[in-house]
Protein backbone atom coordinates (compact mmCIF):
# COMPACT_ATOMS: atom_id res chain seq x y z
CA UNK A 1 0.00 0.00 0.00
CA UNK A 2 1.36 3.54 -0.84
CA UNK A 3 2.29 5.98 1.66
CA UNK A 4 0.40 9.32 0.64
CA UNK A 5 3.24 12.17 1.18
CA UNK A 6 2.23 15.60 2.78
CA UNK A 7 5.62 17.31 3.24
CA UNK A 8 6.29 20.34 1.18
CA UNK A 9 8.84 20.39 -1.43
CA UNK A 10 11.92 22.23 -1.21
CA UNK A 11 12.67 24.84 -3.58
CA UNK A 12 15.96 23.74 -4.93
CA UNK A 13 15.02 20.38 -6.77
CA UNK A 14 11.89 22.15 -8.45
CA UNK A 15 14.31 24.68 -9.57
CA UNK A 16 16.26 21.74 -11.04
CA UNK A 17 13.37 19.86 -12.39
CA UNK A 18 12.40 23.41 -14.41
CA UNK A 19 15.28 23.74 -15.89
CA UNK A 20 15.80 19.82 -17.08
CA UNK A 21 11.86 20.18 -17.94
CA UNK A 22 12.79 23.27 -20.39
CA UNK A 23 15.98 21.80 -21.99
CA UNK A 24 15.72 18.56 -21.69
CA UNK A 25 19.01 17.96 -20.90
CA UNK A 26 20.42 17.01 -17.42
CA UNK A 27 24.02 18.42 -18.15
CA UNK A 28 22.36 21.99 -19.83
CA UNK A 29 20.61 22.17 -16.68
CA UNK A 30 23.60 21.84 -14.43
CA UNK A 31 25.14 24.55 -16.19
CA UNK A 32 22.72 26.88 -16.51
CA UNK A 33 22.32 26.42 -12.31
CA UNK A 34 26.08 25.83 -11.96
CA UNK A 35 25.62 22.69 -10.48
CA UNK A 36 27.23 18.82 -11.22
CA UNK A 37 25.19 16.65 -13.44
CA UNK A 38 25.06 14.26 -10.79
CA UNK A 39 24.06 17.19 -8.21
CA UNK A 40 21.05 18.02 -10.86
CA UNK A 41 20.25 14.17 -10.68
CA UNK A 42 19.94 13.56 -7.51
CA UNK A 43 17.76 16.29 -7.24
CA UNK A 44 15.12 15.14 -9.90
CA UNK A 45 15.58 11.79 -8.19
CA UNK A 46 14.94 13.26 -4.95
CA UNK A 47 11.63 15.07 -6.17
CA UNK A 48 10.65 11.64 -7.73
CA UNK A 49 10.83 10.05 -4.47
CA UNK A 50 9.01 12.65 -2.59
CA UNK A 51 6.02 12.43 -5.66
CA UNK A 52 5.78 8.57 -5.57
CA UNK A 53 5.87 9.53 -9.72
CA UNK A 54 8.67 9.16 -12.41
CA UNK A 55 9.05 12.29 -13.88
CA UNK A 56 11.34 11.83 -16.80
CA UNK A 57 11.95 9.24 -19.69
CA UNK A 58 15.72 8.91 -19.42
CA UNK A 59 17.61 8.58 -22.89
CA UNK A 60 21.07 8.08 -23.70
CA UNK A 61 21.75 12.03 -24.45
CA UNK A 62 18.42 13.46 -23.37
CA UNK A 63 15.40 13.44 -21.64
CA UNK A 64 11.59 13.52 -21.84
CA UNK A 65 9.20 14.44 -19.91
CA UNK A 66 5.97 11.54 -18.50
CA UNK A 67 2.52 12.82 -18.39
CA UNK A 68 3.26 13.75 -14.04
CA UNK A 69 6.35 15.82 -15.44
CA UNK A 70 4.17 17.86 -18.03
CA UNK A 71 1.64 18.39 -15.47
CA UNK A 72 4.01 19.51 -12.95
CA UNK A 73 6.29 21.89 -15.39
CA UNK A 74 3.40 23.96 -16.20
CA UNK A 75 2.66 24.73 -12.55
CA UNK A 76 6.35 25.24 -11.87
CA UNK A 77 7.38 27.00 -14.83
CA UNK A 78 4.73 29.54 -13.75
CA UNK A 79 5.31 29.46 -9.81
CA UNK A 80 9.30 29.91 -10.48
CA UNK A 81 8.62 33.00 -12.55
CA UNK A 82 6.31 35.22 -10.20
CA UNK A 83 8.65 33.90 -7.14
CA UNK A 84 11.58 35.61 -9.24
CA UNK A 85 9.83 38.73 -10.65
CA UNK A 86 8.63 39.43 -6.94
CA UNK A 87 11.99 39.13 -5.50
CA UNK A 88 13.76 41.47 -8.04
CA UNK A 89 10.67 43.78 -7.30
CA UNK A 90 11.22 43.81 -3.89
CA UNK A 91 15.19 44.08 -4.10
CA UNK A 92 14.20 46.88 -6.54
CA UNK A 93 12.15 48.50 -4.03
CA UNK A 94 14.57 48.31 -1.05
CA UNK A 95 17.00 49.91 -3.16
CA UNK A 96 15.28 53.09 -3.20
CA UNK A 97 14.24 55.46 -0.90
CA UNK A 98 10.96 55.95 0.26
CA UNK A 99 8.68 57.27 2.39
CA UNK A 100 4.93 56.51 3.61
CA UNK A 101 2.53 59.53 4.73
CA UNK A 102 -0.64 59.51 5.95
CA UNK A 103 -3.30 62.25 5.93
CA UNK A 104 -6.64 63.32 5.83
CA UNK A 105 -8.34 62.46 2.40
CA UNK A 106 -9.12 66.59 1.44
CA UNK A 107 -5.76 67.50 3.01
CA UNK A 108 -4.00 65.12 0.79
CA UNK A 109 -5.98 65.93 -2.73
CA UNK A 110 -6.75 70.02 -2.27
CA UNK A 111 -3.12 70.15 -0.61
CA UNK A 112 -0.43 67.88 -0.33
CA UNK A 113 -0.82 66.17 -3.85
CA UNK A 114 -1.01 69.98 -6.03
CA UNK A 115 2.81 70.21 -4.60
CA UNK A 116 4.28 66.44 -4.91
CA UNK A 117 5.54 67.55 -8.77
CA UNK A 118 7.97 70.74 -6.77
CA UNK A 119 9.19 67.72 -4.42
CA UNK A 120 9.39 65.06 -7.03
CA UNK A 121 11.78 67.86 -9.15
CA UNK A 122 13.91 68.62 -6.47
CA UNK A 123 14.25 64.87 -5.27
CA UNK A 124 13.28 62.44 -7.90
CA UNK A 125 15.62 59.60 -6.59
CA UNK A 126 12.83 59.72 -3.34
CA UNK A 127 9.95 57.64 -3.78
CA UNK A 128 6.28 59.09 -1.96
CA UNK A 129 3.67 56.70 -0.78
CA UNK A 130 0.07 58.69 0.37
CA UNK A 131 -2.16 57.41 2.11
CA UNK A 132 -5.62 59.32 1.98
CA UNK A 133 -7.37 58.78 5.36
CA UNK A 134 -9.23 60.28 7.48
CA UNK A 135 -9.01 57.83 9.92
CA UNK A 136 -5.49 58.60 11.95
CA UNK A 137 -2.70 56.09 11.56
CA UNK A 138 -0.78 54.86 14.63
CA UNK A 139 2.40 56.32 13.82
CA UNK A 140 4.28 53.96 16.42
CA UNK A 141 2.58 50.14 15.03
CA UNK A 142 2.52 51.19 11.24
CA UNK A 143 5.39 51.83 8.41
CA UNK A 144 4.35 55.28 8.17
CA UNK A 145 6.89 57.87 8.35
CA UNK A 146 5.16 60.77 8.63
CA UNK A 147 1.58 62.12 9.43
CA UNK A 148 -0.17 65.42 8.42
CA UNK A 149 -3.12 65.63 11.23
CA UNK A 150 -5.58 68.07 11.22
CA UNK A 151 -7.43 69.22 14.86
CA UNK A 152 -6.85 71.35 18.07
CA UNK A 153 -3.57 71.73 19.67
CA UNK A 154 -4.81 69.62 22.99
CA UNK A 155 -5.15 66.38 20.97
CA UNK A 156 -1.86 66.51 19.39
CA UNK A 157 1.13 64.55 20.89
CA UNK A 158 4.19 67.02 22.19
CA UNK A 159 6.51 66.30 19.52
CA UNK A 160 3.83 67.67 16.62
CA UNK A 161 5.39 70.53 14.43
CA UNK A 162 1.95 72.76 14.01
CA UNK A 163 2.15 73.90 10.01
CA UNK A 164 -0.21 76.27 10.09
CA UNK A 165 -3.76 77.26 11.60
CA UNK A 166 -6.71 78.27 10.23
CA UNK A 167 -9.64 80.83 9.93
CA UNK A 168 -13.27 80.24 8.58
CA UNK A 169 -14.00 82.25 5.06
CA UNK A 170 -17.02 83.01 2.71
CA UNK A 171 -15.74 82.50 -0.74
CA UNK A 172 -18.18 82.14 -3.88
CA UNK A 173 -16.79 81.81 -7.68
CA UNK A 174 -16.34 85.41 -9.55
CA UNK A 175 -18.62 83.63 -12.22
CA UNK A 176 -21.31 83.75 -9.91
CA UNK A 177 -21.10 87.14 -8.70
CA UNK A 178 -20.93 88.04 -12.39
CA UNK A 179 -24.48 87.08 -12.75
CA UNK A 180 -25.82 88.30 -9.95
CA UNK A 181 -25.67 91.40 -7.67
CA UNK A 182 -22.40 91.88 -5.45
CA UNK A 183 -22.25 90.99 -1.94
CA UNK A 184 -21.99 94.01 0.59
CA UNK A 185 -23.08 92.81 3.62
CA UNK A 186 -23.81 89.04 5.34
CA UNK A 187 -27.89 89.77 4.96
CA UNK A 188 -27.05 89.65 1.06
CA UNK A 189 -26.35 85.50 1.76
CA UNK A 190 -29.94 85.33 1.48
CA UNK A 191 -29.91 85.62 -2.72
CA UNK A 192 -27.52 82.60 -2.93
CA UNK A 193 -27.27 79.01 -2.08
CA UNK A 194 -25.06 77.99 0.84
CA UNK A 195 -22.79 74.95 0.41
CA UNK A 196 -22.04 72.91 3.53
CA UNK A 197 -20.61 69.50 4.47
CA UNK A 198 -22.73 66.93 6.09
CA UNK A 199 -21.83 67.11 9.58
CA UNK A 200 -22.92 63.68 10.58
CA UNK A 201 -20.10 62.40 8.40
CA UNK A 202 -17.45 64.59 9.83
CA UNK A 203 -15.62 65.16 13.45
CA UNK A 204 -15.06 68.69 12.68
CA UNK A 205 -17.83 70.43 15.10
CA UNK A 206 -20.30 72.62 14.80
CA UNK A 207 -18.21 75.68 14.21
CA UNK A 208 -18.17 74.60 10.71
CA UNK A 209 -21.03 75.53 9.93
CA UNK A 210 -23.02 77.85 8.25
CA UNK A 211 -25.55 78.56 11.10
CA UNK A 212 -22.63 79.47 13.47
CA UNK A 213 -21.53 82.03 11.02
CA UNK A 214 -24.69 83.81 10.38
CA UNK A 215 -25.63 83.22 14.11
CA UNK A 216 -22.08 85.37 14.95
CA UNK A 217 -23.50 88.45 12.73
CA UNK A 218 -26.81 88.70 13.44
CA UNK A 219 -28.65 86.42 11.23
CA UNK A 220 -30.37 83.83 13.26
CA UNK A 221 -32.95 83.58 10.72
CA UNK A 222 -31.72 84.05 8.05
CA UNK A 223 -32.60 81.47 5.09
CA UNK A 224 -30.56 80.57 1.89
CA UNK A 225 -31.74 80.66 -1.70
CA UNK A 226 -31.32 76.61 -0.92
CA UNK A 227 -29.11 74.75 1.08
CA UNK A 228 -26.14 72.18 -0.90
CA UNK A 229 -24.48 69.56 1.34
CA UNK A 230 -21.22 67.10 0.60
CA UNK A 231 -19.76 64.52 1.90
CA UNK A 232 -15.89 65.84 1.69
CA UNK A 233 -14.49 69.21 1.75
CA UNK A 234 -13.49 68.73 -1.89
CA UNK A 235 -16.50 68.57 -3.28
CA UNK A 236 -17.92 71.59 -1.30
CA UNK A 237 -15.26 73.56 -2.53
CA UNK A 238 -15.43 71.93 -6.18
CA UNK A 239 -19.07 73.17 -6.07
CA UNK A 240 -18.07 76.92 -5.18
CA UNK A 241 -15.89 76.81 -7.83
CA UNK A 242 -18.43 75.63 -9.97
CA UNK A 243 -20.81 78.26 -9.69
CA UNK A 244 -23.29 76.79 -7.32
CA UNK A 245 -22.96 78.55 -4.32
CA UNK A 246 -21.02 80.05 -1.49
CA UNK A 247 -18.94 77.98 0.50
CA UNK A 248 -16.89 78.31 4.50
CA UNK A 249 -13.58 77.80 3.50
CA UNK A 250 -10.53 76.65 5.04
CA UNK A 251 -7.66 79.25 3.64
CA UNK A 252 -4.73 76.94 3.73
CA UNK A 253 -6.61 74.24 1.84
CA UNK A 254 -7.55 76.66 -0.95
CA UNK A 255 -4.76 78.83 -1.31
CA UNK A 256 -4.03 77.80 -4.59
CA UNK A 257 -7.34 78.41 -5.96
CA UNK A 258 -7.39 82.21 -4.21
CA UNK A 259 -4.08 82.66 -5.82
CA UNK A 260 -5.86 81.73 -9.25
CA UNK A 261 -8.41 83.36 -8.87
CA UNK A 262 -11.17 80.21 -8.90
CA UNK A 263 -12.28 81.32 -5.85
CA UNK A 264 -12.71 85.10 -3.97
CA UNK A 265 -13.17 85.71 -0.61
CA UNK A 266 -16.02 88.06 0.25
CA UNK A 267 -17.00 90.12 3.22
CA UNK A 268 -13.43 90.35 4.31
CA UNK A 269 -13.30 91.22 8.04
CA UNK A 270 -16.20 88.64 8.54
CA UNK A 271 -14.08 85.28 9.17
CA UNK A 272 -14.59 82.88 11.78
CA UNK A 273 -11.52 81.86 14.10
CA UNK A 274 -10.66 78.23 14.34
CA UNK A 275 -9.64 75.88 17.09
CA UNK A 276 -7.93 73.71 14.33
CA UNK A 277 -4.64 73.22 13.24
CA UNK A 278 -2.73 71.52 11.17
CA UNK A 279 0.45 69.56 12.08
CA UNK A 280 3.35 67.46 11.37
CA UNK A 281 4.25 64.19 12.88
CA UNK A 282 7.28 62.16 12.50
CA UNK A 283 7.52 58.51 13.34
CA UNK A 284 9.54 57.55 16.05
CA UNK A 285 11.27 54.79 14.33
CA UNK A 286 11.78 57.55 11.00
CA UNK A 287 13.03 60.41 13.15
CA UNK A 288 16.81 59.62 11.71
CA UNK A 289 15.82 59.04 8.37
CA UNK A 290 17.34 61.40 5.97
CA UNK A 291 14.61 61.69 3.64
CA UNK A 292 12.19 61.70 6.27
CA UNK A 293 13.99 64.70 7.62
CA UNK A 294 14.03 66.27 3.93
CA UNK A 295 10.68 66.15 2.97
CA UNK A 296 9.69 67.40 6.51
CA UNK A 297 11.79 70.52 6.01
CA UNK A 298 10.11 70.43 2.62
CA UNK A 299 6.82 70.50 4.04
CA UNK A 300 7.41 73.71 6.18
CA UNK A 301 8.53 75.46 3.78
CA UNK A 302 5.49 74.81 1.90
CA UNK A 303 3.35 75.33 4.56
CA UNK A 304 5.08 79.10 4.84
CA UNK A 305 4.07 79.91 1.68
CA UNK A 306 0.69 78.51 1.74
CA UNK A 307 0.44 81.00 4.81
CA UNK A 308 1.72 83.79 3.09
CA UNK A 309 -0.77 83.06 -0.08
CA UNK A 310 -3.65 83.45 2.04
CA UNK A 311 -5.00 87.50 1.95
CA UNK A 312 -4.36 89.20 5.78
């Protein structure tokens, strides 16, 4: 009675058996693996002991495969190659250098990703992995190296670098002032729709709102043309820029688009102060990390000038 076999194979003879498989030749394969004849031979014979199968027809000068050795080539043929292409990937990959940083999902597509390209020409031998969430990342039980977090100064560990804070802004798209009558004063709101983001699905509080705002000058009953509410930031301020309305806008997130002119503030003088901030984290295990450390010093400097973009 046969003795079914459970023990996995080793690597070594299935890289020998590929290599006979493909040129049919015990001696071709010994020197294309820079092995012995005999060395490949006991090998095949070794894997044909652990199958309970004869592999190979041996000739005088060559080989040929049974029907167990076709049937096992084209599974090993296959196997071999991915195991290879994955290891030179990797070995590829820990050539480089890299880093990992996390972020809030609007920070990292109004923000952070606009400015990679600057980075990417001043380093291009450093490799950038985002990730977009706006869940926070245990910095200390992840490979993250750095974190861009976004909240009040009391919830952030000592060692965060704040980039910069924030204010609270009506802005609206020149298009749509074009077509209607300009905005002097906050009763004026009441000719336009108001964009806001669903608070349910956000841990931002209520002083994001639009109620707060008119509530702070006066307007407690004041009502919109209509009311517009999104998910994400980015689509709120998409939406301003798009004609539909006026949105409360975080200045450092839409810099750029004040600097372009796809958005204006209005009302100036009538912003809401923030408890927010935003602010840089390091892991502890990337603190010594030389890119880490350049595309930190990188990210001040862009936060500087995001700060100086934004109108006094």
């Amino acid at each position: 009675m046969s003795i079914q076999r459970t023990r996995t194979l080793s690597l070594g003879p299935l890289r020998a058996f590929e290599a006979t498989a493909r040129l049919l030749n015990f001696s071709a394969a010994a020197e294309e693996l820079s092995l012995t004849q005999s060395a490949i031979s006991r090998q095949i014979q070794s894997l044909e002991n652990e199958l309970g199968q004869r592999l190979f027809i041996r000739h005088a000068r060559t080989v040929e495969l049974t029907q167990h050795g076709l049937q096992l080539r084209q599974v090993v043929s296959q196997s071999l190659l991915q195991i290879d292409n994955t290891v030179q990937n990797i070995r590829a990959t820990s050539a480089r250098r890299s880093i990992a940083v996390t972020t809030f999902a609007s920070f990292a597509s109004m923000w952070l990703i606009p400015r990679l390209a600057a980075f990417q020409t001043s380093y291009p031998d450093i490799d950038i992995r985002i990730h977009a969430n706006d869940k926070p990342v245990e910095l200390a039980t992840s490979d993250i190296d750095i974190a861009i977090r976004y909240g009040p100064a009391n919830t952030m560990p000592a060692n965060a670098q704040k980039l910069f804070g924030e204010q609270l802004m009506p802005v609206v798209s020149p298009l749509l002032l074009q077509r209607e009558a300009p905005i002097a004063q906050p009763a004026d709101l009441a000719r336009f729709a108001l964009i806001e983001q669903n608070l349910e699905t956000t841990t931002y509080m209520d002083w994001m709102n639009w109620r707060l705002w008119l509530n702070g000058h006066g307007l407690h009953r004041l009502q919109p043309k209509r009311w517009l509410y999104f998910n994400y930031t980015y689509q709120s301020v998409q939406a301003a820029i798009d004609g539909l309305g006026l949105v409360l806008a975080r200045p450092p997130l839409i810099a750029v688009n004040l600097a372009r002119g796809d958005l204006v503030e209005v009302l100036p003088g009538h912003r809401n102060e923030s408890p927010m901030g935003y602010w840089l984290l390091t892991s502890p295990m990337s603190t010594g990390c030389e890119e880490v450390q350049v595309f930190s010093t990188w990210l001040q400097h862009q936060a500087s000038d995001t700060a100086s973009q934004v109108p006094p």
